[in-house]
Protein backbone atom coordinates (compact mmCIF):
# COMPACT_ATOMS: atom_id res chain seq x y z
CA UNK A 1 70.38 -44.88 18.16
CA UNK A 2 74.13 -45.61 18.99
CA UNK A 3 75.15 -46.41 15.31
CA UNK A 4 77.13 -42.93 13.92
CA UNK A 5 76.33 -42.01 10.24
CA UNK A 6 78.50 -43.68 7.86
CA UNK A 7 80.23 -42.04 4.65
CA UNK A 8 78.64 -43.34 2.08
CA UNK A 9 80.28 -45.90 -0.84
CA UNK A 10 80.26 -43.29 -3.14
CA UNK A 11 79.09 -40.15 -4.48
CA UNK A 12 76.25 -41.54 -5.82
CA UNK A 13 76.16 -44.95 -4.17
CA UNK A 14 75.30 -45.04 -0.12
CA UNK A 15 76.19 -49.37 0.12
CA UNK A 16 78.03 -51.18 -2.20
CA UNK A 17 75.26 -53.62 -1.73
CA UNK A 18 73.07 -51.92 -4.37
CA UNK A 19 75.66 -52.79 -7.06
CA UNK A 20 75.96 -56.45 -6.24
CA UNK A 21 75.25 -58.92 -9.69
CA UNK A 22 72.29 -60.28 -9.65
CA UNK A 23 74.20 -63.65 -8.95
CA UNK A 24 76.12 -62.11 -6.07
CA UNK A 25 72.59 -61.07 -4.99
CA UNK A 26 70.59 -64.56 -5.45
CA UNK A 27 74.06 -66.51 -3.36
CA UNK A 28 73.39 -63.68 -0.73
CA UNK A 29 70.15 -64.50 -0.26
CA UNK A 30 70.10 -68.00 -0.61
CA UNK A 31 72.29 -68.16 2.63
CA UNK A 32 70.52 -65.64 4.43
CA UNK A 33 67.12 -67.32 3.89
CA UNK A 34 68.99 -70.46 5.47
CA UNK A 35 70.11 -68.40 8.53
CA UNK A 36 66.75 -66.54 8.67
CA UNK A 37 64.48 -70.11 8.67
CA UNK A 38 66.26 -71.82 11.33
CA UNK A 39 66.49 -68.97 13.09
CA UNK A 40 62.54 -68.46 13.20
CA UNK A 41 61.86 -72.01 13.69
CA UNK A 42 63.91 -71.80 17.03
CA UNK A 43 62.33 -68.40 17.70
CA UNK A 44 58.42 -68.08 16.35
CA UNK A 45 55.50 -70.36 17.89
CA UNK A 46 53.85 -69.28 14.80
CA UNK A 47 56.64 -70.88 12.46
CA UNK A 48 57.77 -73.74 14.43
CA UNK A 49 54.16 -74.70 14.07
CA UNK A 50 53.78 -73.88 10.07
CA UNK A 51 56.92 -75.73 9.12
CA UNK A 52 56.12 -78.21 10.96
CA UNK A 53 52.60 -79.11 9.39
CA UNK A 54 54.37 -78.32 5.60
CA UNK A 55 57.24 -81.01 6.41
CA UNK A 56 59.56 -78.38 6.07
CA UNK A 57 63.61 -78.18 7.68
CA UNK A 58 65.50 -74.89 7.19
CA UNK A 59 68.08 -77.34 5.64
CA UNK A 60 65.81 -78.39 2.47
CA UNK A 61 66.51 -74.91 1.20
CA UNK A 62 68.81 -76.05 -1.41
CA UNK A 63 67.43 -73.09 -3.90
CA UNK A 64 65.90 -70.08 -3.56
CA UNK A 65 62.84 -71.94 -5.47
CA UNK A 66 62.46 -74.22 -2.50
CA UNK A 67 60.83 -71.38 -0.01
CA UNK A 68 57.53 -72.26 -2.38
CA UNK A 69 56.87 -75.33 0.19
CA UNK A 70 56.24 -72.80 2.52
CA UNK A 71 52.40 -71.44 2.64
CA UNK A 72 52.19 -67.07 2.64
CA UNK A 73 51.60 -65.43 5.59
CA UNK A 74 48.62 -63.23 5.69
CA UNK A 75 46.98 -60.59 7.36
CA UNK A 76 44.53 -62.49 9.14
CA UNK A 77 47.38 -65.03 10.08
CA UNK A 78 49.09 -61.59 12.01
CA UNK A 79 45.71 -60.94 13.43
CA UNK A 80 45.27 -64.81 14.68
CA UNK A 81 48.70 -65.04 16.32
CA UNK A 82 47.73 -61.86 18.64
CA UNK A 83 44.64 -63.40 19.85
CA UNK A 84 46.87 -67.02 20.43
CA UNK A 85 49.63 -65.29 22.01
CA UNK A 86 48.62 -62.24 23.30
CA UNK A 87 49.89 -59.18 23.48
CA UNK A 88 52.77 -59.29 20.84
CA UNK A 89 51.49 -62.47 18.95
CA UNK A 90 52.73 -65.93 18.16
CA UNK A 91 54.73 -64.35 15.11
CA UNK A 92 56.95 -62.80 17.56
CA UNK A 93 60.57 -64.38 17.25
CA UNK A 94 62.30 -62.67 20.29
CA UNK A 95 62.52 -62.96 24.10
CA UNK A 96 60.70 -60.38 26.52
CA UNK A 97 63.39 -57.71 27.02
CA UNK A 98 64.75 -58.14 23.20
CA UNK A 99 62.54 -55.34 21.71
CA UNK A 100 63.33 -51.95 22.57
CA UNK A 101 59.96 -50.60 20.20
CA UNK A 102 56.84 -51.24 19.52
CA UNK A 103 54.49 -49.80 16.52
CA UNK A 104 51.02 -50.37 15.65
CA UNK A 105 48.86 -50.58 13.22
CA UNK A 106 46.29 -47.98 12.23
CA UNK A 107 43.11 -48.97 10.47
CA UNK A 108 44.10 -52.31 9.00
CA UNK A 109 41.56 -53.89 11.87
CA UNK A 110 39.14 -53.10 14.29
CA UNK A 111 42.19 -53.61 16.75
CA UNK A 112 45.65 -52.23 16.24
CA UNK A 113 48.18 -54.41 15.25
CA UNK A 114 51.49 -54.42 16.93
CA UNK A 115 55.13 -55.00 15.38
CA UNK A 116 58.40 -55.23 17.93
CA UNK A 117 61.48 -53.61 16.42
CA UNK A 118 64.70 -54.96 18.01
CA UNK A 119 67.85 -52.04 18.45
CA UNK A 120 69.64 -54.34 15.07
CA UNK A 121 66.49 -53.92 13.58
CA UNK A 122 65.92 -50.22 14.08
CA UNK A 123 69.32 -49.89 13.02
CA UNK A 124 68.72 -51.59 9.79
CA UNK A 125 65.80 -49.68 9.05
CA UNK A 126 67.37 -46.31 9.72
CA UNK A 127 70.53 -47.17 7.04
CA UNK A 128 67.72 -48.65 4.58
CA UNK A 129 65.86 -45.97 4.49
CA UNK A 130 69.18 -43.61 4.52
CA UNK A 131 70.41 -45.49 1.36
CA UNK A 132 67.39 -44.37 -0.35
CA UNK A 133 67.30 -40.27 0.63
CA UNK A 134 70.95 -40.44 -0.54
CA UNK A 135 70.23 -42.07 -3.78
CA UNK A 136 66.78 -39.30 -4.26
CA UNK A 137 69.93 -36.75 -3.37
CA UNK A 138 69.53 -36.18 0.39
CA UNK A 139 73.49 -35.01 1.47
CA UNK A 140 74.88 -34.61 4.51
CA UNK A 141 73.58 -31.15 6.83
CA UNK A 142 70.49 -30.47 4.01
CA UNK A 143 67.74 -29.35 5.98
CA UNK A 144 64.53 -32.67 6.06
CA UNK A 145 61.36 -31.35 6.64
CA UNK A 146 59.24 -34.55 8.07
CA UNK A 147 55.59 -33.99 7.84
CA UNK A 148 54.58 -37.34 7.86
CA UNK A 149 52.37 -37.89 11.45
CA UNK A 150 54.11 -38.90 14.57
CA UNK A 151 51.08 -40.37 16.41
CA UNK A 152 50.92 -44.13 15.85
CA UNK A 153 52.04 -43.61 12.30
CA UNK A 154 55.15 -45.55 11.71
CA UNK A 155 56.70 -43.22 8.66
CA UNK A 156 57.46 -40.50 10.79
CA UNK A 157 59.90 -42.10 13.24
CA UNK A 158 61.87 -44.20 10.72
CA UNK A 159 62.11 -41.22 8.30
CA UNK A 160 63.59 -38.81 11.15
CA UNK A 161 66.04 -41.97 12.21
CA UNK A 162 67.00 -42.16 8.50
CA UNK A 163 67.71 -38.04 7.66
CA UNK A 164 69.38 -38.22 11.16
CA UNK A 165 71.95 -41.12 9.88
CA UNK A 166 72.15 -40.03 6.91
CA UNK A 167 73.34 -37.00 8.76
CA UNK A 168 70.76 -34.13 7.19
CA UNK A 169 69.11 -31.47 10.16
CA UNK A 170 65.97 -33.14 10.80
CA UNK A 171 62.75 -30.86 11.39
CA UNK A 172 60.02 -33.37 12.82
CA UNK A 173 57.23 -31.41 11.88
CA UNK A 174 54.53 -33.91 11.73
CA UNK A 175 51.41 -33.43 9.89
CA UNK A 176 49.35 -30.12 10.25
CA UNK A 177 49.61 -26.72 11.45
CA UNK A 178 49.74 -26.32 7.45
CA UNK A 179 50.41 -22.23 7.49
CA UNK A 180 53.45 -23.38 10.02
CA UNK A 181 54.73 -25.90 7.84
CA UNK A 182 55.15 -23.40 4.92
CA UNK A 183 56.87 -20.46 6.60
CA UNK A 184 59.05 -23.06 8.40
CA UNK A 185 60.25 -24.31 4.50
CA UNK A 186 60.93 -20.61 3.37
CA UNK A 187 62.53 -19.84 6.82
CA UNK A 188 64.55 -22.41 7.51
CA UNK A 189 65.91 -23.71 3.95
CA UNK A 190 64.43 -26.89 3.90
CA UNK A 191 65.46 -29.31 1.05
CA UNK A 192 63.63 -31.95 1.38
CA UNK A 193 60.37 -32.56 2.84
CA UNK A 194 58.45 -35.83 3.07
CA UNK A 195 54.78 -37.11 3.60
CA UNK A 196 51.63 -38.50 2.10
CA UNK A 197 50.71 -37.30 -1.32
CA UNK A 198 47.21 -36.10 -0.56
CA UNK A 199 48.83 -33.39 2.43
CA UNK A 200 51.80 -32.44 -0.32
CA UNK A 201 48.41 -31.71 -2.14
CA UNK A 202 47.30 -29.75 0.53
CA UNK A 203 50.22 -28.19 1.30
CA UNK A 204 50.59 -27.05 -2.39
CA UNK A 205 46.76 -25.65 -2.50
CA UNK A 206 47.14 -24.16 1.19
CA UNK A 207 50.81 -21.97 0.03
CA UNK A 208 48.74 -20.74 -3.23
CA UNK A 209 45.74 -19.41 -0.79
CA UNK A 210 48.83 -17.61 1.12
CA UNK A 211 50.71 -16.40 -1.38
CA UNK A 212 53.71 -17.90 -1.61
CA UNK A 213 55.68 -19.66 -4.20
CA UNK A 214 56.40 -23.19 -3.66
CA UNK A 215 58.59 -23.49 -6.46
CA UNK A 216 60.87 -20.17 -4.98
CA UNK A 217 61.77 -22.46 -2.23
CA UNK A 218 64.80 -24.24 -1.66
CA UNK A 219 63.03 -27.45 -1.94
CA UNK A 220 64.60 -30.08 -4.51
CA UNK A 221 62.97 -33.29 -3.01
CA UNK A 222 59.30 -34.28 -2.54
CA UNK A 223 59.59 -37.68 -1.03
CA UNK A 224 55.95 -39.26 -0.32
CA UNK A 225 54.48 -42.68 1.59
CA UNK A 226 52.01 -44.38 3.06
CA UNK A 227 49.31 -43.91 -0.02
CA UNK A 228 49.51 -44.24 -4.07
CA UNK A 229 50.67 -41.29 -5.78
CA UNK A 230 54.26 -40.72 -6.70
CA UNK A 231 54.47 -43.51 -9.20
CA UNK A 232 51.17 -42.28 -10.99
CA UNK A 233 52.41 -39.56 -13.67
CA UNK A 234 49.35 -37.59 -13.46
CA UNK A 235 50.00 -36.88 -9.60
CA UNK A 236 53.72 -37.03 -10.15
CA UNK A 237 53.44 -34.58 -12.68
CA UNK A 238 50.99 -32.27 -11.21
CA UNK A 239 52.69 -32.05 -7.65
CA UNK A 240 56.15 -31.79 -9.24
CA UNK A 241 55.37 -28.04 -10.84
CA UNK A 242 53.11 -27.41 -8.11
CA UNK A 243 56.18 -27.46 -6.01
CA UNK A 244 59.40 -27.04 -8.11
CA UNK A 245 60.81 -30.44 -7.29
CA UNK A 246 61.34 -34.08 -8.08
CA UNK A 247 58.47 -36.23 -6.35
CA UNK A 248 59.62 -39.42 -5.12
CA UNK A 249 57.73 -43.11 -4.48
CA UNK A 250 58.54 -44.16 -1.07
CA UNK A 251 57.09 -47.48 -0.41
CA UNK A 252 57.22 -49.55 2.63
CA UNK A 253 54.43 -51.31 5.29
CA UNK A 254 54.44 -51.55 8.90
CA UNK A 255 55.21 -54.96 9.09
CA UNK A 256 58.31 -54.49 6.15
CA UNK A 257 59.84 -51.35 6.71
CA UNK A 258 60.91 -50.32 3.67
CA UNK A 259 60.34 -52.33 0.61
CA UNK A 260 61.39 -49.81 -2.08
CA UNK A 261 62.12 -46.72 -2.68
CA UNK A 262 62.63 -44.06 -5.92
CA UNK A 263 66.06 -43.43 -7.04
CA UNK A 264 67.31 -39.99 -8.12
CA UNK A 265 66.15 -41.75 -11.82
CA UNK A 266 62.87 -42.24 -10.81
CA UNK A 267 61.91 -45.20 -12.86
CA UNK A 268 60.46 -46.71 -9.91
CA UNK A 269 60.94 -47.73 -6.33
CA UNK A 270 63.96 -50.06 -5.98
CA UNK A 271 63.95 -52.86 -3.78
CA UNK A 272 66.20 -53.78 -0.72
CA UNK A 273 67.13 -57.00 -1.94
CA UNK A 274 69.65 -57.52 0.95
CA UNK A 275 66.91 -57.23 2.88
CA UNK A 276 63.88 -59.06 1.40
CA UNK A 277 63.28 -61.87 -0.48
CA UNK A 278 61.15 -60.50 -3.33
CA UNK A 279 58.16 -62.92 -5.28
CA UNK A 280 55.88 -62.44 -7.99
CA UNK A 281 53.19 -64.12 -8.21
CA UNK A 282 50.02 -64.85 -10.27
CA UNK A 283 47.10 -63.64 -8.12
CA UNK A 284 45.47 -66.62 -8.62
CA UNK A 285 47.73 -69.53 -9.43
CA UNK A 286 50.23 -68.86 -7.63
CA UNK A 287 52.91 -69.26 -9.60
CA UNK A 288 56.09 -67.13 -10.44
CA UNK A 289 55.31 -64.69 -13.12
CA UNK A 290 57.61 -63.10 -15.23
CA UNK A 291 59.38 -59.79 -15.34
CA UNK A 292 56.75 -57.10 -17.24
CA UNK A 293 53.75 -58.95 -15.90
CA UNK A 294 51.65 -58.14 -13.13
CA UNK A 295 51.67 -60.33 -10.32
CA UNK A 296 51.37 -60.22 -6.13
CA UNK A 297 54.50 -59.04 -4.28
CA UNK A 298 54.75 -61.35 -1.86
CA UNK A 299 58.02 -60.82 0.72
CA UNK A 300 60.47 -62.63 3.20
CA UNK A 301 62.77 -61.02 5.34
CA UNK A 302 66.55 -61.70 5.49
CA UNK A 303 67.25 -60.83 8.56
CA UNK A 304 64.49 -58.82 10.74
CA UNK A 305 64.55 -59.91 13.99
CA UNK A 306 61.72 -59.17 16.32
CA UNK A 307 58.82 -59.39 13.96
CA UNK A 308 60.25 -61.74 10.76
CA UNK A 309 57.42 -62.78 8.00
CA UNK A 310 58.36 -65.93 6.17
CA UNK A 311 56.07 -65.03 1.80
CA UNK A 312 54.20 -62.52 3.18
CA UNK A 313 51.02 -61.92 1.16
CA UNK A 314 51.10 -57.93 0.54
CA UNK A 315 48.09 -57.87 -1.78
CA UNK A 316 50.20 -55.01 -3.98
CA UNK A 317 49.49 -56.12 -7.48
CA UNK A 318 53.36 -54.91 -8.77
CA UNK A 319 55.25 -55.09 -12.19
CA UNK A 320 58.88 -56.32 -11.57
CA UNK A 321 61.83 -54.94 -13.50
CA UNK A 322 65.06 -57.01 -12.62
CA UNK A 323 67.43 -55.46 -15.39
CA UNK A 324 70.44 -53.20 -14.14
CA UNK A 325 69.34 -49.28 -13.86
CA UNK A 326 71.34 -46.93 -16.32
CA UNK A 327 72.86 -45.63 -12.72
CA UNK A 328 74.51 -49.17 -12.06
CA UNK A 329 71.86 -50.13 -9.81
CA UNK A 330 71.20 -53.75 -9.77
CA UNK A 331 68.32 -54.37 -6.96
CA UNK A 332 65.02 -54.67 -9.13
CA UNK A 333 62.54 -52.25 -9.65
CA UNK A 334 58.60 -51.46 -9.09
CA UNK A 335 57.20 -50.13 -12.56
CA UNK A 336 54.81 -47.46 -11.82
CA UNK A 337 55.04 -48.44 -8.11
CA UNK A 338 52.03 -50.44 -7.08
CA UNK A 339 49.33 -50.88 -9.31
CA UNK A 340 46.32 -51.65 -7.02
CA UNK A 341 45.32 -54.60 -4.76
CA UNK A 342 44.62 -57.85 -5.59
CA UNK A 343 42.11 -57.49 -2.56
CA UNK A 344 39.43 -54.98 -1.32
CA UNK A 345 41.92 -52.93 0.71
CA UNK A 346 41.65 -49.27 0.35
CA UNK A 347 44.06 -46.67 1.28
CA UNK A 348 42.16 -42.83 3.51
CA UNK A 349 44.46 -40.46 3.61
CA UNK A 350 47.02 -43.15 4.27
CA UNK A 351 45.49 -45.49 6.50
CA UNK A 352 44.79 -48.52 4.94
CA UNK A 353 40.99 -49.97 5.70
CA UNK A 354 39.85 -53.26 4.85
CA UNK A 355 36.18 -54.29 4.50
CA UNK A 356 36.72 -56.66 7.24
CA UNK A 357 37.24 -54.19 9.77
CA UNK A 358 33.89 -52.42 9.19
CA UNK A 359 32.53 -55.94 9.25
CA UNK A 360 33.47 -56.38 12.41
CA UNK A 361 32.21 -52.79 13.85
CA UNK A 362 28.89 -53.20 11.85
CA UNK A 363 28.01 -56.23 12.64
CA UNK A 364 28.30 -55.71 16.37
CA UNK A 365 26.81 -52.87 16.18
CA UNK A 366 22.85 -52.73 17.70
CA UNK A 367 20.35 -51.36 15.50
CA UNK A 368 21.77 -52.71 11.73
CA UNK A 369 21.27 -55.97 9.64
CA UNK A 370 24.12 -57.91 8.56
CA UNK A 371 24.47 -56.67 5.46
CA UNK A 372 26.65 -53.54 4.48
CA UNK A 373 28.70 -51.86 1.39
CA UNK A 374 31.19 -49.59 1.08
CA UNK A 375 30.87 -47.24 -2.19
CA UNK A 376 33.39 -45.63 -3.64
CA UNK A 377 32.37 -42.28 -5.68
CA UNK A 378 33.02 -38.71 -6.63
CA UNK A 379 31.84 -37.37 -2.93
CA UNK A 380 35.05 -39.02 -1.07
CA UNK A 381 37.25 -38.29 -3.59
CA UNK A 382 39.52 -35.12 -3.45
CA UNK A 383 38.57 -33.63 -6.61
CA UNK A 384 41.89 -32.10 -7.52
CA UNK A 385 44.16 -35.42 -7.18
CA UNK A 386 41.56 -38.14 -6.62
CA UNK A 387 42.99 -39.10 -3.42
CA UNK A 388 40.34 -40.83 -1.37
CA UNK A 389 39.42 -38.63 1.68
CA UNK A 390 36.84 -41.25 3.11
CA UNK A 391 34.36 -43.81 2.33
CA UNK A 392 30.97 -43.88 2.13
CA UNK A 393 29.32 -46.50 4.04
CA UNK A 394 25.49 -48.19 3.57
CA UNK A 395 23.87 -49.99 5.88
CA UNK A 396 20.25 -51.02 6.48
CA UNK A 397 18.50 -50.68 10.02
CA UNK A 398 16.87 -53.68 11.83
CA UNK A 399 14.09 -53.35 13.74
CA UNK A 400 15.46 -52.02 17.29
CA UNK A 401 17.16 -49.07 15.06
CA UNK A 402 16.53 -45.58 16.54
CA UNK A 403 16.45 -42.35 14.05
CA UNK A 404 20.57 -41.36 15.07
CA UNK A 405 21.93 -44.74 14.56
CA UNK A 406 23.88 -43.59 11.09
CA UNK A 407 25.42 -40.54 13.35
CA UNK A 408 26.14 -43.13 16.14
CA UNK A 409 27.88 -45.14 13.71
CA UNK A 410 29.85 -42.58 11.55
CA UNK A 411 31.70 -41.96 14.94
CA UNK A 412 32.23 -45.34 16.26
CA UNK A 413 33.30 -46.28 12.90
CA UNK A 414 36.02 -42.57 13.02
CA UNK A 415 36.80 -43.72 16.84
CA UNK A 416 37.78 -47.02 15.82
CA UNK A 417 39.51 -46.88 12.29
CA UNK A 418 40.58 -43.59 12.02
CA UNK A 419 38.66 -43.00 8.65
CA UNK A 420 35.98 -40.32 8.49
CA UNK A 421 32.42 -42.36 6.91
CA UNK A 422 29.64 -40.54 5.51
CA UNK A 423 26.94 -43.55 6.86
CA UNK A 424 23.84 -44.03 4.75
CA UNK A 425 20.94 -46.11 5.91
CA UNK A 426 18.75 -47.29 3.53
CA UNK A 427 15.40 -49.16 3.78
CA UNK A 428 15.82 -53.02 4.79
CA UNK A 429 16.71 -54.92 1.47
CA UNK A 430 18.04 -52.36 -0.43
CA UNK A 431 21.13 -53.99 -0.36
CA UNK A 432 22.31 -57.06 -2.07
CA UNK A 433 22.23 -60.20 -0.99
CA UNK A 434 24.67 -63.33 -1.91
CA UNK A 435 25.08 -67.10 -1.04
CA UNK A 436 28.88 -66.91 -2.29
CA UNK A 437 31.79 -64.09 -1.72
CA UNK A 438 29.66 -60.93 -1.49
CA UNK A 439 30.79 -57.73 -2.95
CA UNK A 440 31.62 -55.13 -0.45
CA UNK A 441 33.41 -52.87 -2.28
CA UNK A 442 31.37 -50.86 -4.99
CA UNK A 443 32.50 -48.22 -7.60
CA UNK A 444 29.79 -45.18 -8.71
């Protein structure tokens, strides 16, 4: 990055942004969503093409209300524009030689998805993400302990961009090497230290084993992503005395990086509103729901570049707070984070699987039926926080199946997704059978 670390608006406030009026903030994004829209017409094959067929011009955005013309943009519509327009897909809004980055995707399908960053938009993330460690209390040369995975895993690089602007000594530690990770905490000072909640778990249980006192440590921030956990108070609560420290929700997506973070006040994660357009919507209707219900969060970006998404469908089932925070913070707020999924997505030690994915694996696979399920119990469960540590997976054997065809699975299925499967086969029609929407996810 070429961009120097800025000094922030205040001592509490990192961009004078986050204390815009909610007017100020709804004329802001009116005109960027005008910019943005005729920007990705020009730009995406993907957009040109979905405007077009909804009789939509970037000019009949006369209120924010109008973007509703527009259809969401899903998951399967990423997936689609990568087989159209291969290799960066027909959502792509930027020239070869734009995009300086590339991240993928792990676990979400059978085949990694990519996202292009350009250098603006790298840039943007890093101060986004700075904005929120400053307002969890991340300061200038504290010592950020990243444990968050390097390999594919997009977390790790924009968190270490982020401390880095912010100005903080960065420690890229990535995940693992647990014994490593503690000593380097109590030798080296660190502050603050980020990753999933299920390895701050670990991390907790592993320094007990070894004798040493989390709390002891110089650690005042627990900042964790890319899995529910922070924003439940059971797991907030628990992790917090386990280590000494406020635990903070850090919430964000490959394809929106970030959407919301936890403020020092933890009543939430906070959304980037200069940055997003933010919906709520009935899961089935449709339609705007009010703030205190539960609804979809469904996004569009205000100015991302390389990869824009025009109501993209997240699937978070969210509850929307848009009054001002007690710390004159005016961007709304998550209530307890997200809630679940209004879909069958689940989240492994955060890598986020959906049913289709198997689908694809199992069904191509020789020796199975068609039919599958994916059960959800006690066994793939981590009995101290409940984080899911893998999925258990029944299938039923045709009649070309030989005796290791579960083992063969498991580790096409672990090669492929990245999840670890405990593969039952059961006797042909064991499982269910349906003529409508079958049921792939099941709860014991």
């Amino acid at each position: 990055m070429t961009q120097q670390p800025k000094a922030p608006h205040s001592e509490t406030i990192w961009d004078e942004a986050e204390t815009w009026s909610r007017d100020h903030i709804e004329s802001f994004q009116l005109n960027a969503l005008r910019r943005q829209l005729a920007r990705v017409q020009q730009t995406s094959v993907h957009y040109r093409k979905v405007f077009a067929e909804a009789g939509f011009e970037p000019g009949d955005l006369k209120s924010l209300d109008d973007l509703r013309r527009l259809p969401f943009t899903r998951k399967s519509d990423y997936v689609a524009g990568l087989e159209a327009e291969p290799p960066f897909g027909s959502l792509a809004a930027v020239a070869p030689g734009e995009a300086v980055r590339v991240h993928f995707s792990s676990g979400t399908t059978a085949r990694p998805a990519p996202v292009l960053w350009t250098q603006n938009d790298i840039e943007r993330w890093a101060d986004l993400y700075a904005r929120y460690l400053y307002a969890q209390g991340l300061r200038r040369g504290d010592v950020f302990q990243c444990m968050f995975n390097y390999a594919w895993f997009v977390g790790g690089l924009g968190a270490t961009l982020a401390a880095q602007h912010l100005g903080a000594l960065v420690i890229p530690a990535s995940s693992g090497d647990t014994e490593r990770q503690i000593e380097t905490i109590f030798q080296y000072g660190s502050q603050c230290v980020i990753g999933t909640p299920s390895f701050m778990a670990h991390m907790a249980e592993a320094a007990e084993k070894m004798g040493r006192d989390l709390t002891t440590s110089r650690v005042k921030m627990v900042c964790v992503g890319g899995e529910p956990g922070a924003s439940i108070p059971g797991t907030r609560e628990k992790l917090e005395r386990a280590w000494g420290a406020k635990m903070f929700d850090c919430y964000g997506a490959l394809e929106c990086q970030p959407i919301g973070w936890d403020t020092a006040l933890q009543l939430g994660p906070t959304l980037a509103e200069d940055f997003i357009y933010v919906e709520v919507l009935h899961p089935d209707t449709h339609e705007p729901v009010a703030d205190g219900e539960r609804g979809v969060l469904v996004l569009t970006h205000l100015d991302k570049q390389a990869c824009p998404l025009v109501r993209w469908w997240t699937g978070d089932m969210v509850v929307r707070d848009s009054s001002v925070a007690p710390d004159g913070r005016t961007h709304a707020r998550l209530k307890g984070g997200v809630l679940g999924r209004a879909d069958d997505m689940l989240i492994i030690r955060g890598v986020n699987l959906f049913p289709t994915a198997v689908e694809d694996i199992v069904r191509a696979f020789p020796g199975l039926s068609n039919e599958y399920v994916l059960v959800i119990d006690g066994s793939v469960k981590d009995p101290k926080t409940g984080f899911l540590t893998g999925v258990k997976l029944r299938v039923e054997p045709d009649a070309q199946a030989t005796p290791d065809v579960g083992e063969r699975l498991s580790q096409r299925l672990r090669e492929k997704l990245q999840v670890r499967f405990h593969v039952e086969v059961v006797p042909p029609g064991t499982l269910p059978r349906t003529v409508h929407k079958a049921k792939r996810v099941i709860y014991e």
